[in-house]
Protein backbone atom coordinates (compact mmCIF):
# COMPACT_ATOMS: atom_id res chain seq x y z
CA UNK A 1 97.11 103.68 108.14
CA UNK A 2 95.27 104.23 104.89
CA UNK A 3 97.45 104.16 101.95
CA UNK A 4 96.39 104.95 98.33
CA UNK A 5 98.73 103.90 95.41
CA UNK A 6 97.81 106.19 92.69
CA UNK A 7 98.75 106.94 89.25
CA UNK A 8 97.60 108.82 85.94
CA UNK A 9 97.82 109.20 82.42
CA UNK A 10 97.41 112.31 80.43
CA UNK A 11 97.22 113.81 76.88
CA UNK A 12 100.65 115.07 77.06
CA UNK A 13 103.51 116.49 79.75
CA UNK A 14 102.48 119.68 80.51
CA UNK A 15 99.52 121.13 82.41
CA UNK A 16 99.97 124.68 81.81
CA UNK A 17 100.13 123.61 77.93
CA UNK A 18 96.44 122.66 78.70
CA UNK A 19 97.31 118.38 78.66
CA UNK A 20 94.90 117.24 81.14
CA UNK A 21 94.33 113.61 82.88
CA UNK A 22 92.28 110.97 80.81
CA UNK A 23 92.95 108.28 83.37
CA UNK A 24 93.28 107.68 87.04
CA UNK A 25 94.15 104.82 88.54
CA UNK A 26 94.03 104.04 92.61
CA UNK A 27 94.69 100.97 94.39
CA UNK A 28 93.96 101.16 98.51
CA UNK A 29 96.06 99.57 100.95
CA UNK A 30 95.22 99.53 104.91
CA UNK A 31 97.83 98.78 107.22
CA UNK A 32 100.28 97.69 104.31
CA UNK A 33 97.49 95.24 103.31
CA UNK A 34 96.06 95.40 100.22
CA UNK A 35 92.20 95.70 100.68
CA UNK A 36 90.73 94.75 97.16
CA UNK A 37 89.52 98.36 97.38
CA UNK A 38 90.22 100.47 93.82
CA UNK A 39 89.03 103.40 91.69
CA UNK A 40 89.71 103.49 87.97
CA UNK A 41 88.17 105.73 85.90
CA UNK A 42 88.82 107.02 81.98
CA UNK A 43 88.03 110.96 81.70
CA UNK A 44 87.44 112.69 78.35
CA UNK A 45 90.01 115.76 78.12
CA UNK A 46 87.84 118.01 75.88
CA UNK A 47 91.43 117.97 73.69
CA UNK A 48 93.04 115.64 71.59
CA UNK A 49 95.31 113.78 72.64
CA UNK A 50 99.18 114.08 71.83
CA UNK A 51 100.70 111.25 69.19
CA UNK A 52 103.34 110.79 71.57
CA UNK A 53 101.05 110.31 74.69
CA UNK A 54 98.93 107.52 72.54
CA UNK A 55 102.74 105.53 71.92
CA UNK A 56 102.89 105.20 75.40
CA UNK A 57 99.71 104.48 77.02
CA UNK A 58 97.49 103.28 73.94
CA UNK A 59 94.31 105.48 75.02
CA UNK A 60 92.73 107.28 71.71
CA UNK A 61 90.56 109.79 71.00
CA UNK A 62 88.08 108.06 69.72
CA UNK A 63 88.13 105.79 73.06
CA UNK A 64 88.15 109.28 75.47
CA UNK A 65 85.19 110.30 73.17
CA UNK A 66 82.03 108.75 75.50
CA UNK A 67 83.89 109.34 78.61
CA UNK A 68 82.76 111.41 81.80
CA UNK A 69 84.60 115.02 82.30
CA UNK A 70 86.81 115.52 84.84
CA UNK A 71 84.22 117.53 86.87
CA UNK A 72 81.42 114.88 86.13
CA UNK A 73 84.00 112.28 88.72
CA UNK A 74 85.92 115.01 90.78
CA UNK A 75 83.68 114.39 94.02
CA UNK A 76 83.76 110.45 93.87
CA UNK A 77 87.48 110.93 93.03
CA UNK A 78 88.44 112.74 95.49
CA UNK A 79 86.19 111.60 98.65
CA UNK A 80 87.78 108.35 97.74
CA UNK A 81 91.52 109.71 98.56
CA UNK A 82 90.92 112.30 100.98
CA UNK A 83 92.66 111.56 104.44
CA UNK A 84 94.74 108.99 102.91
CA UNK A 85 98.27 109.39 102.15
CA UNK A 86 99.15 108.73 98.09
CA UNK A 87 101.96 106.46 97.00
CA UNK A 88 103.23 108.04 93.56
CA UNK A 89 105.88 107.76 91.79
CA UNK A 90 107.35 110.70 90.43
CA UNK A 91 104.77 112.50 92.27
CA UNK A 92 105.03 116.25 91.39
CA UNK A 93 103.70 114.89 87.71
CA UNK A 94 100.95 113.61 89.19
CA UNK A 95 99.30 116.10 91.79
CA UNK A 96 100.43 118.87 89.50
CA UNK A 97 97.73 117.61 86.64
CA UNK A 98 94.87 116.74 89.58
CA UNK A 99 95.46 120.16 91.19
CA UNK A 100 95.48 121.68 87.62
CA UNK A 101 92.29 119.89 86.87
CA UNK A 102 91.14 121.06 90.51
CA UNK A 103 91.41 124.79 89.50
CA UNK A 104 90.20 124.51 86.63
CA UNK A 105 86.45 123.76 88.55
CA UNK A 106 86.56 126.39 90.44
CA UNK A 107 84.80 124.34 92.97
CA UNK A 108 85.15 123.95 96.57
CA UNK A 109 87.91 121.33 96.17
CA UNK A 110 91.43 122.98 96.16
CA UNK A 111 95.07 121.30 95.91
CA UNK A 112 95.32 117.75 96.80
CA UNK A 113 98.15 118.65 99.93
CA UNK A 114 94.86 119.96 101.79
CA UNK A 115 92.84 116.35 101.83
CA UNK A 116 96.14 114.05 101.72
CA UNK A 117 99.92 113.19 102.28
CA UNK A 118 101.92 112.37 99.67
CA UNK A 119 104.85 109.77 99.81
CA UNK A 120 106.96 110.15 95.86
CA UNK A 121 108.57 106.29 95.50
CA UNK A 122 110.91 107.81 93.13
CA UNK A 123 112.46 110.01 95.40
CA UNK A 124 112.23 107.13 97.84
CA UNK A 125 113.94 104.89 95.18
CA UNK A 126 116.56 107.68 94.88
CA UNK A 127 117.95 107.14 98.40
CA UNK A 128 117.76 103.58 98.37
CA UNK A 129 119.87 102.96 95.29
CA UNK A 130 121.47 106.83 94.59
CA UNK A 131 123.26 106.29 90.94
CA UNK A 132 120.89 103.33 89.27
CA UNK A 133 117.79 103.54 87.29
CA UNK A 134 115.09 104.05 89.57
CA UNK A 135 111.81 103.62 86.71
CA UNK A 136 109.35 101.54 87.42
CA UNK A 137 110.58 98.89 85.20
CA UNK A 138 114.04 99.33 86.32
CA UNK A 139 112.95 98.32 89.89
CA UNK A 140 110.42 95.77 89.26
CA UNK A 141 113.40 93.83 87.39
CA UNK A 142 115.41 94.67 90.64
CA UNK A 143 113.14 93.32 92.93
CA UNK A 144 111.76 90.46 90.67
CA UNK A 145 108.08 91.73 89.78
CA UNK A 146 106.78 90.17 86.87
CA UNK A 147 105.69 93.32 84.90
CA UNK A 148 105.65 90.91 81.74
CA UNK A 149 102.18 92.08 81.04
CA UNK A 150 102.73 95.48 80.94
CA UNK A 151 103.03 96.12 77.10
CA UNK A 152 101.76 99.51 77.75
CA UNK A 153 101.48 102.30 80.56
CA UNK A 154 98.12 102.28 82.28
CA UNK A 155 96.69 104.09 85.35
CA UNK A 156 95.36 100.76 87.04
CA UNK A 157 97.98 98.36 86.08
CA UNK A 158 100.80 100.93 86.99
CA UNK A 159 99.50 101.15 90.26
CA UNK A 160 98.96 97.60 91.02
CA UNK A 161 102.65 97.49 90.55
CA UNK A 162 103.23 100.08 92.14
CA UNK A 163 102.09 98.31 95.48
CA UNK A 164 103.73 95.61 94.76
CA UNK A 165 107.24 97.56 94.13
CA UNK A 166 106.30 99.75 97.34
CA UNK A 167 105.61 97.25 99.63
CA UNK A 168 108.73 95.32 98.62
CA UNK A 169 110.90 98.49 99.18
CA UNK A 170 109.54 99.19 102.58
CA UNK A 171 110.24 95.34 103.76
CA UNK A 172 106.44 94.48 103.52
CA UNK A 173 104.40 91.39 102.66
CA UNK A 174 107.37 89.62 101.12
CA UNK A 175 109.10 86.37 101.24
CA UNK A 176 112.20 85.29 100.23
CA UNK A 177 112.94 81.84 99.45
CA UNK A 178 116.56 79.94 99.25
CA UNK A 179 117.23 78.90 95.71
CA UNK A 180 117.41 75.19 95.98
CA UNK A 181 119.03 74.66 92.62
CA UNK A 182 121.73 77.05 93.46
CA UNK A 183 124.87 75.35 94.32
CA UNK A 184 125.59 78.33 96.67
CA UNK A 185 122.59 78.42 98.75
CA UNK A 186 121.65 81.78 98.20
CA UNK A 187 118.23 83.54 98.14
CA UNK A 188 117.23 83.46 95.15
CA UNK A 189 114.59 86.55 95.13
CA UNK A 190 112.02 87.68 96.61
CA UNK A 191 108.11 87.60 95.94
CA UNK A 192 104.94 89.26 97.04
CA UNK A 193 102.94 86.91 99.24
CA UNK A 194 99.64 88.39 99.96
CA UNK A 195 97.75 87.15 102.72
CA UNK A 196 93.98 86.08 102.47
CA UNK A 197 92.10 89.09 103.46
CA UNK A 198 89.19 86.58 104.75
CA UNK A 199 92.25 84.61 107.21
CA UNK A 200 91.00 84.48 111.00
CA UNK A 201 92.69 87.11 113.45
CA UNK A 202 95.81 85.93 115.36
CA UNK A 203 95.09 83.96 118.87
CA UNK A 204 96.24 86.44 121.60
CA UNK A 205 97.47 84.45 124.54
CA UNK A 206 98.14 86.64 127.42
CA UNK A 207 100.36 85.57 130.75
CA UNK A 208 98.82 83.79 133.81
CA UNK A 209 99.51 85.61 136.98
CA UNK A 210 101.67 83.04 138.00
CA UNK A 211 103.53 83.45 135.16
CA UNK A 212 103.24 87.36 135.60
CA UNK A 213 104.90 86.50 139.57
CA UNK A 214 107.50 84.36 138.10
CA UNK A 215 108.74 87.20 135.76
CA UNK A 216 108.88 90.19 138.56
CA UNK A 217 111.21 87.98 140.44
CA UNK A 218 113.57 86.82 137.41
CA UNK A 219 113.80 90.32 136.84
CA UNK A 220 113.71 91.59 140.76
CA UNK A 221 116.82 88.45 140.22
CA UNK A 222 118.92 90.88 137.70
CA UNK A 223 118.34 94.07 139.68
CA UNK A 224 120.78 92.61 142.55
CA UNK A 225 123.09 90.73 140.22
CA UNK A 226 123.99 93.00 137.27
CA UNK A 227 121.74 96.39 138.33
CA UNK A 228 118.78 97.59 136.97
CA UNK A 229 117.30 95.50 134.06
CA UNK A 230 117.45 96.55 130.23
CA UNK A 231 113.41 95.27 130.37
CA UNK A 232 113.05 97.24 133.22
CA UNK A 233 114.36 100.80 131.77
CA UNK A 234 112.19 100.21 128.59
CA UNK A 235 109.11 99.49 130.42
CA UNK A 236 108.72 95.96 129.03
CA UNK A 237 108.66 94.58 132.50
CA UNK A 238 106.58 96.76 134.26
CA UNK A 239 103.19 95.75 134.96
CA UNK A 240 99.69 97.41 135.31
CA UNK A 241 96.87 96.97 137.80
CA UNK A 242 93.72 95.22 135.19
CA UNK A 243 91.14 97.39 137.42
């Protein structure tokens, strides 16, 4: 499964106000791993950017001025995510500026629910703790991600937290460890543990045929005592001719 963690910044909050996206940010993920695999790019709006926009993410005018348009990076951006499902939080902000910017080509690219899937972590984070603060600050303090050097919003950083906050929710590539100063034993929080991407695969080791013989008759050994085996009505102990 291809996953791309995505997020943007923008000149203001509204689209049809004509704010448009001066940064995107994308971090890939395969199978819950992360690959190394990103796309971050800084777009000039052809609009100045809001004062209140700047307090937040830092990104000027002058900085925007040298930048590519939108439609200068729209077929790198968007080959790059298509087929892929996006991980956003507070997604309707999000793929409401990219298909905004999409019309605006008039091109042969059209809303962004045509190329991918879209999973919103906020509304995720909604279900998973209904009543709490569900920002992205609020739950990288809840699940103890060091966000400490996030002074300011950005498209890259956002989303490399992002992952990290995702793949915590969703019970992935984590650890927790006991707290072995605490006088109560109890974990103490958790933290990301990626794997090398460069590790060797996992040794398969599959059953002999003894071993294969020995299993049909401790299960042939249940049928008469207790009736038909739980392994057996899953399927887990059936077995396949190799040919």
């Amino acid at each position: 499964m291809r996953q791309i963690v995505l997020d943007t910044e923008t000149t203001g909050l509204e689209p049809q106000e004509g704010h448009r996206i001066i940064e995107i940010g994308c971090v890939e993920m395969i199978n819950r791993r992360l690959t190394g695999k990103n796309y971050h790019v800084y777009i000039n709006p052809d609009r100045i950017v809001d004062d209140g926009a700047i307090e937040v993410h830092g990104i000027t005018n002058e900085f925007l001025e040298d930048k590519p348009r939108f439609g200068e990076i729209a077929d790198q951006f968007m080959e790059f995510v298509k087929g892929a499902e996006l991980v956003i939080h507070n997604a309707p902000f999000d793929v409401g500026f990219i298909d905004h910017e999409l019309k605006l080509l008039n091109s042969n690219w059209t809303k962004t629910a045509d190329y991918c899937q879209v999973l919103d972590t906020l509304v995720l984070a909604r279900k998973m703790h209904p009543g709490q603060r569900n920002t992205l600050d609020a739950l990288c303090k809840r699940y103890e991600i060091d966000n400490s050097h996030r002074e300011l919003h950005g498209a890259l950083l956002d989303s490399e937290i992002l992952a990290d906050v995702y793949l915590m929710m969703t019970g992935g590539q984590t650890a927790l460890t006991l707290g072995g100063d605490d006088e109560g034993g109890e974990l103490s929080g958790a933290k990301i543990v990626r794997l090398d991407q460069n590790r060797p695969s996992l040794r398969v080791i599959t059953a002999s045929e003894s071993e294969m013989v020995a299993h049909e008759e401790r299960l042939a050994g249940l049928d008469k005592s207790s009736g038909e085996a739980l392994w057996r009505k899953l399927g887990v102990g059936e077995t396949s001719d190799p040919s």
